[in-house]
ModelCIF file with pLDDT and N, C-alpha, C, O atoms, coordinates in Angstrom:
data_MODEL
#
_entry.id   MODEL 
#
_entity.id                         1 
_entity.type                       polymer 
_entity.pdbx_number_of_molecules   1 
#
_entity_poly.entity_id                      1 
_entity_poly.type                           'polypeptide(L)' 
_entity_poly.nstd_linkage                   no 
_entity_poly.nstd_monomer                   no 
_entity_poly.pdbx_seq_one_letter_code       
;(UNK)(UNK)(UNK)(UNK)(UNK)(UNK)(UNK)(UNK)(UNK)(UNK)(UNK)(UNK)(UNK)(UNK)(UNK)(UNK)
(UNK)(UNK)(UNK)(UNK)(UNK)(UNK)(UNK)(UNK)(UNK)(UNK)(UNK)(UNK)(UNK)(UNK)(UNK)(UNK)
(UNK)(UNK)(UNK)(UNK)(UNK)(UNK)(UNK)(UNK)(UNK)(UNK)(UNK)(UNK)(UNK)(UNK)
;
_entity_poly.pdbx_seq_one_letter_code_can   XXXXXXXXXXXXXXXXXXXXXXXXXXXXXXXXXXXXXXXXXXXXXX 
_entity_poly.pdbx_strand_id                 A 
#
loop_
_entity_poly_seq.entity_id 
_entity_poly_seq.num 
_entity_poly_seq.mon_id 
_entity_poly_seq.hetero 
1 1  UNK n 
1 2  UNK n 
1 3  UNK n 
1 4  UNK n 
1 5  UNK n 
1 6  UNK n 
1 7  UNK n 
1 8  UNK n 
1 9  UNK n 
1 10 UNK n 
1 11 UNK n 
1 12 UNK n 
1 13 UNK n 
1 14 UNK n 
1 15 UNK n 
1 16 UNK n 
1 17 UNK n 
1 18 UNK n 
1 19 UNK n 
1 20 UNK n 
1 21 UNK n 
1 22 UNK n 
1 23 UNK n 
1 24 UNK n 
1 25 UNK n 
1 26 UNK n 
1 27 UNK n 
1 28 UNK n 
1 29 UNK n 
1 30 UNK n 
1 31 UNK n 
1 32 UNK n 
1 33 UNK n 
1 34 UNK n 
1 35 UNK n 
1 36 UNK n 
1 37 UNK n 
1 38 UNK n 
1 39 UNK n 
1 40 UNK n 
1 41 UNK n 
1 42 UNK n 
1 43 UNK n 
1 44 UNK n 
1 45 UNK n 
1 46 UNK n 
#
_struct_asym.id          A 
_struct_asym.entity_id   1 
#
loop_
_ma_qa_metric.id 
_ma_qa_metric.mode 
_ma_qa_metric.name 
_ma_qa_metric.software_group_id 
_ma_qa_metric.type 
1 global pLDDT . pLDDT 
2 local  pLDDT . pLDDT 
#
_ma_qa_metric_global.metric_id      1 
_ma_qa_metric_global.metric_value   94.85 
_ma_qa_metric_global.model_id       1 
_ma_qa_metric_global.ordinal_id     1 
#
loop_
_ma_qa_metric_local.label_asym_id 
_ma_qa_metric_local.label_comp_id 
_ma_qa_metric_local.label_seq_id 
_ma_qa_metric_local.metric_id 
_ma_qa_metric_local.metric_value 
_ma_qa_metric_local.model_id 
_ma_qa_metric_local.ordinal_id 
A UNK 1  2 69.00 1 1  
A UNK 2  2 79.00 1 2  
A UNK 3  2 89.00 1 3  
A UNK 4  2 91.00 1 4  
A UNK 5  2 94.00 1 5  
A UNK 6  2 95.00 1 6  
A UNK 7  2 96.00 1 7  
A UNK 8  2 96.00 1 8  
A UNK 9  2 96.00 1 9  
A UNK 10 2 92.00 1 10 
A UNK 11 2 89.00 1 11 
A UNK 12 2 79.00 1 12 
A UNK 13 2 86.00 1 13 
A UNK 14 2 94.00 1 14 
A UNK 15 2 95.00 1 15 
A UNK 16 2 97.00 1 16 
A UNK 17 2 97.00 1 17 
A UNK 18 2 97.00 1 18 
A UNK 19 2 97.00 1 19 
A UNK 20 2 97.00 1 20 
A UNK 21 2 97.00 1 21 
A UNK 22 2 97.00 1 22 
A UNK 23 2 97.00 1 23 
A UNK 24 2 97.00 1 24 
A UNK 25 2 97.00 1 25 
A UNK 26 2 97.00 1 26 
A UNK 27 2 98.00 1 27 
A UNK 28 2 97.00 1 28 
A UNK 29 2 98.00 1 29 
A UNK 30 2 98.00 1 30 
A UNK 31 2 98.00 1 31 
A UNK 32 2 97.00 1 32 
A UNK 33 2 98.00 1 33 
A UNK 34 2 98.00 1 34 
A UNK 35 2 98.00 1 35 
A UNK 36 2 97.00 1 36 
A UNK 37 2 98.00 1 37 
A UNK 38 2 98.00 1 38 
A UNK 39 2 97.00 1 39 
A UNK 40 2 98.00 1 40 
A UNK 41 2 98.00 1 41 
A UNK 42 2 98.00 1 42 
A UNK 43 2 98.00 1 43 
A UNK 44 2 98.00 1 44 
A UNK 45 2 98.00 1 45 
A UNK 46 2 98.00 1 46 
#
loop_
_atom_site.group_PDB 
_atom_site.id 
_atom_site.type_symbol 
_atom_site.label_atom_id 
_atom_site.label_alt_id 
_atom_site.label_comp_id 
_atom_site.label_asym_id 
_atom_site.label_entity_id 
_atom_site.label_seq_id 
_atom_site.pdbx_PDB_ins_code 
_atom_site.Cartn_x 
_atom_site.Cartn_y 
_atom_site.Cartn_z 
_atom_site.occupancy 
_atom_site.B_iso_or_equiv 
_atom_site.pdbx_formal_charge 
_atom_site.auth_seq_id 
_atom_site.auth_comp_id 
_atom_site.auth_asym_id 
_atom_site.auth_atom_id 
_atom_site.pdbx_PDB_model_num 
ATOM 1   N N  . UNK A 1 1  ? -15.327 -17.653 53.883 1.00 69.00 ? 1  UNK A N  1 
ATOM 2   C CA . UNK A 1 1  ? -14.499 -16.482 54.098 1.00 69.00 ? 1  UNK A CA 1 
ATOM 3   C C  . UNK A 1 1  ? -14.217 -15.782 52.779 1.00 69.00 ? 1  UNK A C  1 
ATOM 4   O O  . UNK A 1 1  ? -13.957 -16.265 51.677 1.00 69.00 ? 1  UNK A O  1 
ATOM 5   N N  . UNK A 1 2  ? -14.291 -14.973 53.033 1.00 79.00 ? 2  UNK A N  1 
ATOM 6   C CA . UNK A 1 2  ? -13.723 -13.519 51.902 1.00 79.00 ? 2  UNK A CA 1 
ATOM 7   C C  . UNK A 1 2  ? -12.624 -14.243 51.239 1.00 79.00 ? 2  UNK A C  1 
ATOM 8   O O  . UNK A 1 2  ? -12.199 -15.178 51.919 1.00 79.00 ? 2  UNK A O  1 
ATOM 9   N N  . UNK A 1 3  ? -11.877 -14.024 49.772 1.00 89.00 ? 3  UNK A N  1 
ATOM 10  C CA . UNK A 1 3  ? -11.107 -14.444 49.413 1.00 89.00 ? 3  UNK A CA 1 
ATOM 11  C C  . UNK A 1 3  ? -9.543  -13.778 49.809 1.00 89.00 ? 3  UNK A C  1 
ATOM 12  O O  . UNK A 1 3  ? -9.510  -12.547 49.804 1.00 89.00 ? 3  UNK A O  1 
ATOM 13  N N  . UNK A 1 4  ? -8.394  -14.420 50.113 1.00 91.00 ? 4  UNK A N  1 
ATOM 14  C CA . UNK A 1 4  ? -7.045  -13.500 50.167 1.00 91.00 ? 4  UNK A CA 1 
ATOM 15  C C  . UNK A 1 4  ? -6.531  -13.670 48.347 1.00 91.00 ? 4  UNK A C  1 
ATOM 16  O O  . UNK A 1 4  ? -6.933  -14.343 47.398 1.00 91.00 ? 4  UNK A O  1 
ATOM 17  N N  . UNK A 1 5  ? -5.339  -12.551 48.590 1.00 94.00 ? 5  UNK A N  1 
ATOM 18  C CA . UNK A 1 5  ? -5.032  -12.338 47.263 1.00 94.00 ? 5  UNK A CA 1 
ATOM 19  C C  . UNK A 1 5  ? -3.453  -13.054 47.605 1.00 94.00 ? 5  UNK A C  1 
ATOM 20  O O  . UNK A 1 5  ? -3.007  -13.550 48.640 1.00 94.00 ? 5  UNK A O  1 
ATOM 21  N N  . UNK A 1 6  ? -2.688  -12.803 45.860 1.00 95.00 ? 6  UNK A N  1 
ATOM 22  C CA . UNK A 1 6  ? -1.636  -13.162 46.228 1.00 95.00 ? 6  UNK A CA 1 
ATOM 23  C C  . UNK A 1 6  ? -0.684  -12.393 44.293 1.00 95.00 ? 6  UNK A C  1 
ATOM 24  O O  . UNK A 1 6  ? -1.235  -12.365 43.192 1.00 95.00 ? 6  UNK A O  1 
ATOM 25  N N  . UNK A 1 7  ? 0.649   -11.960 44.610 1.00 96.00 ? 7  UNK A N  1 
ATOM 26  C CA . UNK A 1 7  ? 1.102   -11.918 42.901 1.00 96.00 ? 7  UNK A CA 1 
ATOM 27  C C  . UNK A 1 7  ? 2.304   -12.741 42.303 1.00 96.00 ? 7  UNK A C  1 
ATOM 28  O O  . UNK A 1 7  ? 2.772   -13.752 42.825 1.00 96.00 ? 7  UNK A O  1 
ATOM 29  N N  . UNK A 1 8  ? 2.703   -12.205 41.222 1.00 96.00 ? 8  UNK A N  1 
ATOM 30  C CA . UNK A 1 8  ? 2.968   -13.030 40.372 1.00 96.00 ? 8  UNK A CA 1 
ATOM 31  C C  . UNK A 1 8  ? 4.035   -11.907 39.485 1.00 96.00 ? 8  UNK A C  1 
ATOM 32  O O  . UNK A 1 8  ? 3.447   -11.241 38.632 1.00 96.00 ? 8  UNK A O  1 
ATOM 33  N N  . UNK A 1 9  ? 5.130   -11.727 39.590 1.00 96.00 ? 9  UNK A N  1 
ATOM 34  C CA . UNK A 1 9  ? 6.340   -12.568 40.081 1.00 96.00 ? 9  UNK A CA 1 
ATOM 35  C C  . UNK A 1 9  ? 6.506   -12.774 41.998 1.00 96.00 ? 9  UNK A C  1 
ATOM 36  O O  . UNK A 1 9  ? 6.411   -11.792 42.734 1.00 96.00 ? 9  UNK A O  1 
ATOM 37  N N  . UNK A 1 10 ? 6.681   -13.769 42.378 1.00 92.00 ? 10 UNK A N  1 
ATOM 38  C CA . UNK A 1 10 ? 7.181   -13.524 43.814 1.00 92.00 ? 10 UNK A CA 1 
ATOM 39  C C  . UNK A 1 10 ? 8.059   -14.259 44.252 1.00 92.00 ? 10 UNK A C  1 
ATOM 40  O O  . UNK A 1 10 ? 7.852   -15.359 44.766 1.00 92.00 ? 10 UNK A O  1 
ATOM 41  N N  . UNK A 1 11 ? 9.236   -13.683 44.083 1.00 89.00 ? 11 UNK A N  1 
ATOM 42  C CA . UNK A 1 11 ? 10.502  -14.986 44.570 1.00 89.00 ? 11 UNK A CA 1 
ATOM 43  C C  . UNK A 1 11 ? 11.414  -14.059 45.395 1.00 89.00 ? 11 UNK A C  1 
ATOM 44  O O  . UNK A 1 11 ? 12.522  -14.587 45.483 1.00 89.00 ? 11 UNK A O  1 
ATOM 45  N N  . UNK A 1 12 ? 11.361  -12.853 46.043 1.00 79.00 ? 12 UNK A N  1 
ATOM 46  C CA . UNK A 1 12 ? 12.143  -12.598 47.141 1.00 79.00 ? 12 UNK A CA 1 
ATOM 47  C C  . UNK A 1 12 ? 11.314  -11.528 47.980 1.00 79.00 ? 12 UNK A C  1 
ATOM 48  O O  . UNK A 1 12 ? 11.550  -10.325 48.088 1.00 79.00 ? 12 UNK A O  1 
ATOM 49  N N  . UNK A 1 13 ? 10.259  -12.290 48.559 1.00 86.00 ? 13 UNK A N  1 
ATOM 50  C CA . UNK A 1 13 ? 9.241   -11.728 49.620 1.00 86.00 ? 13 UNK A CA 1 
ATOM 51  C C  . UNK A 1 13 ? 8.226   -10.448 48.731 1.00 86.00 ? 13 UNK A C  1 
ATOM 52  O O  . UNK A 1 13 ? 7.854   -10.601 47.567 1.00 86.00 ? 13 UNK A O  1 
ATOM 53  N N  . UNK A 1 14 ? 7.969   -9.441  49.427 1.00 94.00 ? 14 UNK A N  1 
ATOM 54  C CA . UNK A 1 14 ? 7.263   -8.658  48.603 1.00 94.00 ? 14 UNK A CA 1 
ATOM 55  C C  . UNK A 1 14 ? 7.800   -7.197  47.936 1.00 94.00 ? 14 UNK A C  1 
ATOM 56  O O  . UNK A 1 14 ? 7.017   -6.287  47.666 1.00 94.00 ? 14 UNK A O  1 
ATOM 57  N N  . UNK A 1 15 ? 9.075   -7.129  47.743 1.00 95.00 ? 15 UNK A N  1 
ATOM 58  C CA . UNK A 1 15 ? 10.079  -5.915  47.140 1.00 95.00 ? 15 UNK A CA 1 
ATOM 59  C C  . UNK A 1 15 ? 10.220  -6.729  45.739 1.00 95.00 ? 15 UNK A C  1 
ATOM 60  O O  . UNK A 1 15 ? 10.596  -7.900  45.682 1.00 95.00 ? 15 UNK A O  1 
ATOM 61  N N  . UNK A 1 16 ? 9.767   -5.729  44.331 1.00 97.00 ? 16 UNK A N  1 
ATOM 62  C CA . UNK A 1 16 ? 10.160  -5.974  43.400 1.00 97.00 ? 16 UNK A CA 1 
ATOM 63  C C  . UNK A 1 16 ? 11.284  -5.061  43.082 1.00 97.00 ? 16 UNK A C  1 
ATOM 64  O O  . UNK A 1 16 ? 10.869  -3.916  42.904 1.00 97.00 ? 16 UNK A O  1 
ATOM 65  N N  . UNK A 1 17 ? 12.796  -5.202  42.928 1.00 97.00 ? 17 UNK A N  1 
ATOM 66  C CA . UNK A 1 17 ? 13.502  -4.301  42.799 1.00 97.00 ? 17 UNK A CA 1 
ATOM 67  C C  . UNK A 1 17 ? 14.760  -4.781  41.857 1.00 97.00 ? 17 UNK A C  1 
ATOM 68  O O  . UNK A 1 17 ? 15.470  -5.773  42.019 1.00 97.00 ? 17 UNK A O  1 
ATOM 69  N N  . UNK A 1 18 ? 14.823  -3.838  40.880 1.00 97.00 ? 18 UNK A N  1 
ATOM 70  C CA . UNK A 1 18 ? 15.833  -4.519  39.639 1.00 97.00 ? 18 UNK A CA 1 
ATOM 71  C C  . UNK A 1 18 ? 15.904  -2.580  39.267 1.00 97.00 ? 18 UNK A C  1 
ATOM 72  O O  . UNK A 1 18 ? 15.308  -1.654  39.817 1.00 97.00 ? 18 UNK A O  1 
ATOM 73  N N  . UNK A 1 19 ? 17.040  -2.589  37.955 1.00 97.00 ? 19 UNK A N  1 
ATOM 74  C CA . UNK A 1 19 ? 17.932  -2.019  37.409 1.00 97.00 ? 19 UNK A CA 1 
ATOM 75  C C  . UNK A 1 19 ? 17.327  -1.886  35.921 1.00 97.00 ? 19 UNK A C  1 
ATOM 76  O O  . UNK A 1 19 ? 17.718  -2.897  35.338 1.00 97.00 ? 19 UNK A O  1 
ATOM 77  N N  . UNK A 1 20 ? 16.633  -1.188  35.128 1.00 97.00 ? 20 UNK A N  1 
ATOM 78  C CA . UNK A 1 20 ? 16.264  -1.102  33.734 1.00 97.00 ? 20 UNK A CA 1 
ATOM 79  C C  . UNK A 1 20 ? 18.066  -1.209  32.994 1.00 97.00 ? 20 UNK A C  1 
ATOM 80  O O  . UNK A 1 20 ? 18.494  -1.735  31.967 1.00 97.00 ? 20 UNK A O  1 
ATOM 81  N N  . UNK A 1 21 ? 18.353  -0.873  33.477 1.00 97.00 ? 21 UNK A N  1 
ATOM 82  C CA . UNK A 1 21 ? 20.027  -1.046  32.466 1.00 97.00 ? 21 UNK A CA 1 
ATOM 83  C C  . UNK A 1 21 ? 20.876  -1.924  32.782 1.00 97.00 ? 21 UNK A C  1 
ATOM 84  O O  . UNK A 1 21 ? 21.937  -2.052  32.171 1.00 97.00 ? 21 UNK A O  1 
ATOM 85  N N  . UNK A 1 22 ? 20.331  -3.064  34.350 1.00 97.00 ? 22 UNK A N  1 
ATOM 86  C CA . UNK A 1 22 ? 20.991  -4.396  34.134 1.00 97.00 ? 22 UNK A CA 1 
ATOM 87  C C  . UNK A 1 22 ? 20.158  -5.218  33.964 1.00 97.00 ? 22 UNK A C  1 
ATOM 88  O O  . UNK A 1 22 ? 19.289  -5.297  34.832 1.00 97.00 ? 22 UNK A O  1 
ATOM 89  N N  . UNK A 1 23 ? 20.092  -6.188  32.732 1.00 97.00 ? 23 UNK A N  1 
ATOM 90  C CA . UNK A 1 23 ? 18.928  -7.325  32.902 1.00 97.00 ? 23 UNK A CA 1 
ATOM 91  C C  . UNK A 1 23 ? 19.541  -8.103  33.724 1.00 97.00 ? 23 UNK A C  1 
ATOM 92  O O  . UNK A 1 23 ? 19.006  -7.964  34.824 1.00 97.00 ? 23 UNK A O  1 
ATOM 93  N N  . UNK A 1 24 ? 20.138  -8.631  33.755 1.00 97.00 ? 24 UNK A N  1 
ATOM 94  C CA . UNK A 1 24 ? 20.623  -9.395  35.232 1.00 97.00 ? 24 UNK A CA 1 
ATOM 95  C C  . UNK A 1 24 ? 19.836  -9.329  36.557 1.00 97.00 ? 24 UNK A C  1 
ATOM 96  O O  . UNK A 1 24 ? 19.787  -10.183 37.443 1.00 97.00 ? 24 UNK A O  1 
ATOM 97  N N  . UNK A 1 25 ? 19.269  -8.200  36.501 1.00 97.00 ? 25 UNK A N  1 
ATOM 98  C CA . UNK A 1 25 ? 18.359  -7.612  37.752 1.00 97.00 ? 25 UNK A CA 1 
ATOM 99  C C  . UNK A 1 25 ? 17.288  -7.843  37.805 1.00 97.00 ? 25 UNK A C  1 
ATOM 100 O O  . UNK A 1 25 ? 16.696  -8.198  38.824 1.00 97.00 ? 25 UNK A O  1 
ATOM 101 N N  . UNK A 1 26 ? 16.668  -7.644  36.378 1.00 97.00 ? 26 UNK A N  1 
ATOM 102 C CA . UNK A 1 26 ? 14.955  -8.197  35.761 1.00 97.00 ? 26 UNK A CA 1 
ATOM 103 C C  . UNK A 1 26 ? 14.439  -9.349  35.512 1.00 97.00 ? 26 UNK A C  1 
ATOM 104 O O  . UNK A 1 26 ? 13.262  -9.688  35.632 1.00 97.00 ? 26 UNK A O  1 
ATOM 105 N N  . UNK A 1 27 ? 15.861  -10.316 34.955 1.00 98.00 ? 27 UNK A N  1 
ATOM 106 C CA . UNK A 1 27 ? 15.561  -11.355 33.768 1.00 98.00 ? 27 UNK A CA 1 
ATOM 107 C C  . UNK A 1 27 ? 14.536  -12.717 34.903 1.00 98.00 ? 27 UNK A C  1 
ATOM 108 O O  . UNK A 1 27 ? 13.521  -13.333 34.576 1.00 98.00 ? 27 UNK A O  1 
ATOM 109 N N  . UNK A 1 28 ? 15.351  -12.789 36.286 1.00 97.00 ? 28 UNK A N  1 
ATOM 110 C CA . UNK A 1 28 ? 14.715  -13.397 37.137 1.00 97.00 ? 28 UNK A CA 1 
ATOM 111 C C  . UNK A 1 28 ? 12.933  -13.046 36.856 1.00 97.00 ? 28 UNK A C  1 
ATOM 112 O O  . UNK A 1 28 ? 12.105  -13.764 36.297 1.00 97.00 ? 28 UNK A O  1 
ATOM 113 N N  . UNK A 1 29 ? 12.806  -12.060 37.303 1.00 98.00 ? 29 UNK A N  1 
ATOM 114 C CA . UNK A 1 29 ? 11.122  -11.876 37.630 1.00 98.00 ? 29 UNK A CA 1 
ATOM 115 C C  . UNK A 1 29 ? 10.388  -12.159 36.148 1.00 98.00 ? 29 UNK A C  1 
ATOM 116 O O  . UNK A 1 29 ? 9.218   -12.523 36.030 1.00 98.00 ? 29 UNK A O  1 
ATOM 117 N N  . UNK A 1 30 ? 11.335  -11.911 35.023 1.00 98.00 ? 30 UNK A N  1 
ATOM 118 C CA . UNK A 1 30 ? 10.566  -12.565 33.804 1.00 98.00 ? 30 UNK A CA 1 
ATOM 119 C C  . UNK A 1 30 ? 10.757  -13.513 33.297 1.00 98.00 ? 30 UNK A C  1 
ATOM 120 O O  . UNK A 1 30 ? 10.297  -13.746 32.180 1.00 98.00 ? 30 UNK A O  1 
ATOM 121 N N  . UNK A 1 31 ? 11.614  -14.487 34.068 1.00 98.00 ? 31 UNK A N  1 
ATOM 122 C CA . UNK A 1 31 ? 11.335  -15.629 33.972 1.00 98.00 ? 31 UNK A CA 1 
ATOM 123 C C  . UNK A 1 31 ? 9.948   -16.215 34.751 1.00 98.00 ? 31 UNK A C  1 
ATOM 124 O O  . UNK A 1 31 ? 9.091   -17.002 34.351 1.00 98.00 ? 31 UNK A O  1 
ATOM 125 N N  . UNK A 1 32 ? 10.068  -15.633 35.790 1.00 97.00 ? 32 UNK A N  1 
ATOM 126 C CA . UNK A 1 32 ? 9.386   -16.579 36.802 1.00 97.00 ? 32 UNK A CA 1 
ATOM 127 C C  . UNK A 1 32 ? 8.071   -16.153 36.463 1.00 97.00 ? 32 UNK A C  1 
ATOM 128 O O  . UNK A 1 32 ? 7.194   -16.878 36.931 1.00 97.00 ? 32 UNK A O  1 
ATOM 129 N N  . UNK A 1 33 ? 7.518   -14.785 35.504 1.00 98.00 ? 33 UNK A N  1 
ATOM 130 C CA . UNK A 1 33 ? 5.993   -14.953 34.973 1.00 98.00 ? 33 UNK A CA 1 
ATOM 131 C C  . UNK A 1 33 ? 5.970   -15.658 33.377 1.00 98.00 ? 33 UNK A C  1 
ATOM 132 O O  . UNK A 1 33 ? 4.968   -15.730 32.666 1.00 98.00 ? 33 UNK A O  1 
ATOM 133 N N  . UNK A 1 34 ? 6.936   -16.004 33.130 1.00 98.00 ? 34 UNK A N  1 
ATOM 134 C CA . UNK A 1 34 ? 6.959   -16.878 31.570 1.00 98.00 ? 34 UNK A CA 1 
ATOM 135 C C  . UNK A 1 34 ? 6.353   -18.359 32.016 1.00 98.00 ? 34 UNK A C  1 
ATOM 136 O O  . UNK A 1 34 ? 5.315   -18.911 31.649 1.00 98.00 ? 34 UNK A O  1 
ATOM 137 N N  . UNK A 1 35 ? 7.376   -18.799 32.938 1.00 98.00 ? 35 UNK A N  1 
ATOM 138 C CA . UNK A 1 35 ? 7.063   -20.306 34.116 1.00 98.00 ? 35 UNK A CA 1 
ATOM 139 C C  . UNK A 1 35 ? 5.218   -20.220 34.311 1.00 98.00 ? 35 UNK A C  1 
ATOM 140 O O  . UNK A 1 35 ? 4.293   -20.876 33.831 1.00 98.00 ? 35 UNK A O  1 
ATOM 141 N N  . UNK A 1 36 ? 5.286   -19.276 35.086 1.00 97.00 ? 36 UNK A N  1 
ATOM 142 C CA . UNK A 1 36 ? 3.959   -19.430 36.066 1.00 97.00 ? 36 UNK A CA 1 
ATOM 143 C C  . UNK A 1 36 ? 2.140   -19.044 34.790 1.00 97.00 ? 36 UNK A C  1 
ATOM 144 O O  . UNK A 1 36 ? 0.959   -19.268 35.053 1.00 97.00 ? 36 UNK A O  1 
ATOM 145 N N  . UNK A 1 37 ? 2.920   -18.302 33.252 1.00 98.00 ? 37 UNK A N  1 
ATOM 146 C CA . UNK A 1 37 ? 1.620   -17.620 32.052 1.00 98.00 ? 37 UNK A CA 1 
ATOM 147 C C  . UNK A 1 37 ? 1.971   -19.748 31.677 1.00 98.00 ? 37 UNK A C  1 
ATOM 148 O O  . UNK A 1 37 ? 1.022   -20.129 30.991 1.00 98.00 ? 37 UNK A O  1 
ATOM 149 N N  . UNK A 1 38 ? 2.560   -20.459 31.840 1.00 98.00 ? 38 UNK A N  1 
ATOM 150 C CA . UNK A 1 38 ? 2.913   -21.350 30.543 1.00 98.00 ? 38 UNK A CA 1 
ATOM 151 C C  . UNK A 1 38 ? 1.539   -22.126 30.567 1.00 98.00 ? 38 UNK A C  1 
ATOM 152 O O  . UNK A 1 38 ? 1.162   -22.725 29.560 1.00 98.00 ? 38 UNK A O  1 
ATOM 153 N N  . UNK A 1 39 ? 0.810   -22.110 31.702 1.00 97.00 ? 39 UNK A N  1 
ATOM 154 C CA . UNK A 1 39 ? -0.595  -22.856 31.861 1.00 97.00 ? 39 UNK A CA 1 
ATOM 155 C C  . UNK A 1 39 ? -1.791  -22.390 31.060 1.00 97.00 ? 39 UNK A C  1 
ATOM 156 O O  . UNK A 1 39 ? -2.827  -22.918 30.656 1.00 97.00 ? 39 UNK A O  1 
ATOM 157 N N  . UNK A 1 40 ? -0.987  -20.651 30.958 1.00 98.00 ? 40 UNK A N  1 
ATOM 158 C CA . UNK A 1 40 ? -2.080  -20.149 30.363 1.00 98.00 ? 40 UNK A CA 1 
ATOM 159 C C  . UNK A 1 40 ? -1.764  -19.742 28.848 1.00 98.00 ? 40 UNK A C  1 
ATOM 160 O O  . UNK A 1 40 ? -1.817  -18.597 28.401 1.00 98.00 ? 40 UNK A O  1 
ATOM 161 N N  . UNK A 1 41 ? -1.457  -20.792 28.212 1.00 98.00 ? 41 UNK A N  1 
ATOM 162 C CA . UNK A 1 41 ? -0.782  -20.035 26.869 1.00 98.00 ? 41 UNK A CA 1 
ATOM 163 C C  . UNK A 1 41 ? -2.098  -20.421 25.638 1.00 98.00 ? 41 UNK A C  1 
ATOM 164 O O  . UNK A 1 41 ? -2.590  -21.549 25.591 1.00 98.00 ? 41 UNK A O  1 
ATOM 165 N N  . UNK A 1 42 ? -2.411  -19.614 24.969 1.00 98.00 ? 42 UNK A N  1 
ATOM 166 C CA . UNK A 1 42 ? -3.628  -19.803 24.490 1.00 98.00 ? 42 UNK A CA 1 
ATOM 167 C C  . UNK A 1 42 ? -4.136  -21.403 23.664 1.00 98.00 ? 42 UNK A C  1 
ATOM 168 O O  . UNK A 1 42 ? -5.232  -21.961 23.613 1.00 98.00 ? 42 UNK A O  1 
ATOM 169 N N  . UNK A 1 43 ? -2.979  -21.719 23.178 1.00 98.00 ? 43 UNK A N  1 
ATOM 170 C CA . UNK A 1 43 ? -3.267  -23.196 22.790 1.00 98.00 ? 43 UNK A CA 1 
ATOM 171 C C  . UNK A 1 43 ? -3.704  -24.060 23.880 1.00 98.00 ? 43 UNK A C  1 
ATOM 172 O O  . UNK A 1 43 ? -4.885  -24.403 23.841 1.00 98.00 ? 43 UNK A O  1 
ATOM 173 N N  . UNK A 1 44 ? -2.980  -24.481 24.852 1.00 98.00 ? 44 UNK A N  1 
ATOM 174 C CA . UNK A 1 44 ? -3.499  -24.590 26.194 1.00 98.00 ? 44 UNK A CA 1 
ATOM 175 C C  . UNK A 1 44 ? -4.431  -24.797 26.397 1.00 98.00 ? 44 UNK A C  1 
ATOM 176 O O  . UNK A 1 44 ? -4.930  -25.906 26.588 1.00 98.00 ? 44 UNK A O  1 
ATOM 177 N N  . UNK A 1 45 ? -5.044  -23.515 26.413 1.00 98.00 ? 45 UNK A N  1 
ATOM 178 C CA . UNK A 1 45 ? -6.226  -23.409 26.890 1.00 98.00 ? 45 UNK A CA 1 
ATOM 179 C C  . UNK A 1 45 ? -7.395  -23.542 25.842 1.00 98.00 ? 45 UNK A C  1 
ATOM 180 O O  . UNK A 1 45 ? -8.525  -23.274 26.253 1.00 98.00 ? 45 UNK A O  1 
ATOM 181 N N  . UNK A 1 46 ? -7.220  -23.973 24.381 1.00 98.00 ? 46 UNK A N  1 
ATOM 182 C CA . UNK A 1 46 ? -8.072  -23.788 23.440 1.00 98.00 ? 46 UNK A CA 1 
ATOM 183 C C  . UNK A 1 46 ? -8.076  -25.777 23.738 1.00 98.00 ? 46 UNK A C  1 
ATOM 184 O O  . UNK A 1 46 ? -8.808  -26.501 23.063 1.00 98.00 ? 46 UNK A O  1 
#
């Protein structure tokens, strides 16, 4: 079968929605791609 896709931040279904002037609003979704890059951090992978 064809491949499905999927992204990255995803922790409250598929609405990315935050506030540029509260990080409080953002800091979540950049955590959760700091977590999910840490596999790929170039030492890592060297």
């Amino acid at each position: 079968s064809p491949p499905g896709v999927m992204i990255r931040p995803y922790l409250n279904g598929f609405t990315i929605a935050f506030n540029v002037s509260q990080p409080t609003t953002w800091q979540p979704y950049v955590d959760s791609m700091h977590h999910f890059l840490a596999a790929y951090d170039d030492k890592v992978q060297e």
